[in-house]
C-alpha atoms as a PDB file:
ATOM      1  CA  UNK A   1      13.085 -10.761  17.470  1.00  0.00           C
ATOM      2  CA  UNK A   2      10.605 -10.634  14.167  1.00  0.00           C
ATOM      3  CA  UNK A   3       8.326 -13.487  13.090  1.00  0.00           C
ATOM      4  CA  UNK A   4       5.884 -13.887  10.085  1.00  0.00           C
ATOM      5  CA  UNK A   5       2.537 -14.956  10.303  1.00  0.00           C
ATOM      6  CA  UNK A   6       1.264 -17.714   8.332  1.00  0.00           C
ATOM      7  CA  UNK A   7      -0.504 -15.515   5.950  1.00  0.00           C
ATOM      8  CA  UNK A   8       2.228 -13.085   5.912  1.00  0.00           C
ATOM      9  CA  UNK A   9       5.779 -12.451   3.713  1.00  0.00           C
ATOM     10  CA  UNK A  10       8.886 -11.258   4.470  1.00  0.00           C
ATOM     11  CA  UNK A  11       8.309  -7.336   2.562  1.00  0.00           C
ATOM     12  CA  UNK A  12       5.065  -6.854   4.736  1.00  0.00           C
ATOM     13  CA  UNK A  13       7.010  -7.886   7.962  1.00  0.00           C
ATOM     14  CA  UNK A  14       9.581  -5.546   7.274  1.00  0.00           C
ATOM     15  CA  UNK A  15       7.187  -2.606   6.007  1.00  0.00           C
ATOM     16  CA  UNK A  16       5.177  -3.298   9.471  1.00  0.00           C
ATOM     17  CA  UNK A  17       8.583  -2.660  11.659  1.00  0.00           C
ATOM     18  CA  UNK A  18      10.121   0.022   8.855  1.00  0.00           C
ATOM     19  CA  UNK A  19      13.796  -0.540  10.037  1.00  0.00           C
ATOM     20  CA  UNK A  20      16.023   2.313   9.086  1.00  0.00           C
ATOM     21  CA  UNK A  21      18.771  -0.464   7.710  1.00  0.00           C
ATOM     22  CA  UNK A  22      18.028  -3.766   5.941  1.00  0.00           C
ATOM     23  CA  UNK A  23      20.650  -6.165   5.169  1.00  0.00           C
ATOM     24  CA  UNK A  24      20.119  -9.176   3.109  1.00  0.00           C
ATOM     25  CA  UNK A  25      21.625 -11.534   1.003  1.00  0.00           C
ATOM     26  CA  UNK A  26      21.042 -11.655  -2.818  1.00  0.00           C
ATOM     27  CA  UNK A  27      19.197 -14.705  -2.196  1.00  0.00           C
ATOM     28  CA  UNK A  28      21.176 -16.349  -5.572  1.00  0.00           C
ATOM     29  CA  UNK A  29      20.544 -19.583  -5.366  1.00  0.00           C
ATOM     30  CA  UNK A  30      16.546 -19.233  -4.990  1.00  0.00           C
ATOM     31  CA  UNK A  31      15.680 -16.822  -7.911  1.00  0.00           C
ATOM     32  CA  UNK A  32      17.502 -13.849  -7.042  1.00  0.00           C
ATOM     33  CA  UNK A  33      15.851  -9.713  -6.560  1.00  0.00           C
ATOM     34  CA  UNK A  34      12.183 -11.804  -6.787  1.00  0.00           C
ATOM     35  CA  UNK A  35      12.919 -13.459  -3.574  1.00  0.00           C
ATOM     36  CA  UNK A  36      14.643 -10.612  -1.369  1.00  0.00           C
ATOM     37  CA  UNK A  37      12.459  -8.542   0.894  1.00  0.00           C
ATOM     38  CA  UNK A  38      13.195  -5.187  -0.295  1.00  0.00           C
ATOM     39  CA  UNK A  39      11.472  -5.245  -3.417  1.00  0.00           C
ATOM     40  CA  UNK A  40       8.498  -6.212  -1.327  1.00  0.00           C
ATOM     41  CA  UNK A  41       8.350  -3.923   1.107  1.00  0.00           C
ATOM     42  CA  UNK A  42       4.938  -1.232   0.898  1.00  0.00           C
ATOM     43  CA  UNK A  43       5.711   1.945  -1.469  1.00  0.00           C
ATOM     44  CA  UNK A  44       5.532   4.284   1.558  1.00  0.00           C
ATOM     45  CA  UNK A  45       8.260   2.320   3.341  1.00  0.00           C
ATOM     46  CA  UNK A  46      10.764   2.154   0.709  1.00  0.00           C
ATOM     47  CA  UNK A  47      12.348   4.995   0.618  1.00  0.00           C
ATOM     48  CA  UNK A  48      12.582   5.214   4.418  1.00  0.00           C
ATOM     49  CA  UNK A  49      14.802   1.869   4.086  1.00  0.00           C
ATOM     50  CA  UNK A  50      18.681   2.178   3.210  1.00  0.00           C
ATOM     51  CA  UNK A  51      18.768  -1.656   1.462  1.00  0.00           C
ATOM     52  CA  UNK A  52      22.369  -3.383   1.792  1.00  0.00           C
ATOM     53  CA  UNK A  53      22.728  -6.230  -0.390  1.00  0.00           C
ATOM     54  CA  UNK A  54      25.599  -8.826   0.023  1.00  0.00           C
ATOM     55  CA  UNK A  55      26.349 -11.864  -1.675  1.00  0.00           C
ATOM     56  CA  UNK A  56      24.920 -15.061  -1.032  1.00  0.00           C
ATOM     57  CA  UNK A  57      26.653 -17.060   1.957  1.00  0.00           C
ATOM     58  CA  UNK A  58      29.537 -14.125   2.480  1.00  0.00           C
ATOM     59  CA  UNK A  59      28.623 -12.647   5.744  1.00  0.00           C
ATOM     60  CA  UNK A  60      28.151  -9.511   6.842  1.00  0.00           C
ATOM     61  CA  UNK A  61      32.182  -9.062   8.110  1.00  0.00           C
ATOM     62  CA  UNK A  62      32.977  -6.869   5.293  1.00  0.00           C
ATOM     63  CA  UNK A  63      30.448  -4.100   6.164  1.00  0.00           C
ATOM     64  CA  UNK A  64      31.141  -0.640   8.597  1.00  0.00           C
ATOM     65  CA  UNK A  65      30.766  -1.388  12.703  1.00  0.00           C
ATOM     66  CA  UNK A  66      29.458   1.753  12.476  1.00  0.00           C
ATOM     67  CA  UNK A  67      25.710   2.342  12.094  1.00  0.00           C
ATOM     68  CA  UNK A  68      26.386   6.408  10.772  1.00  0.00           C
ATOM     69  CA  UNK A  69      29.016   4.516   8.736  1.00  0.00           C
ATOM     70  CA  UNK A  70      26.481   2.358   7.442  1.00  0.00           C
ATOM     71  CA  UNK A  71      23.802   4.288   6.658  1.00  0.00           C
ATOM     72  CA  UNK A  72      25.927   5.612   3.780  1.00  0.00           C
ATOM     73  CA  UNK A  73      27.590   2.618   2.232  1.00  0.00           C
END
């Protein structure tokens, strides 16, 4: 389990804990790409991330069990 600080955002969580998969939604309804965490994360950490974006309020059902699977979608 991951929490944020007060002082802290989403990116700088998730460049602290540099998961090898990040799935999010495309956060639509509040402003879109500006409000997802990838685009925040630190420079170094980006490219360590595979980012998997899904559509607002669909779920996660449509993506691979599998975590090798994953890794390339």
């Amino acid at each position: 389990m991951l929490f944020r600080a007060v002082s802290e955002g989403y990116g700088e969580v998730a460049s602290r804990e540099q998961p090898d998969i990040l799935i999010e939604d495309d956060c639509e309804s509040i402003g879109g790409g500006p409000e997802m965490t990838y685009p925040h994360l630190s420079p170094d950490v980006e490219p360590k991330v595979k980012s998997i974006v899904v559509k607002e309020f669909s779920g996660i059902d449509s993506l691979p069990d599998d975590i090798s699977e994953l890794l390339r979608y």
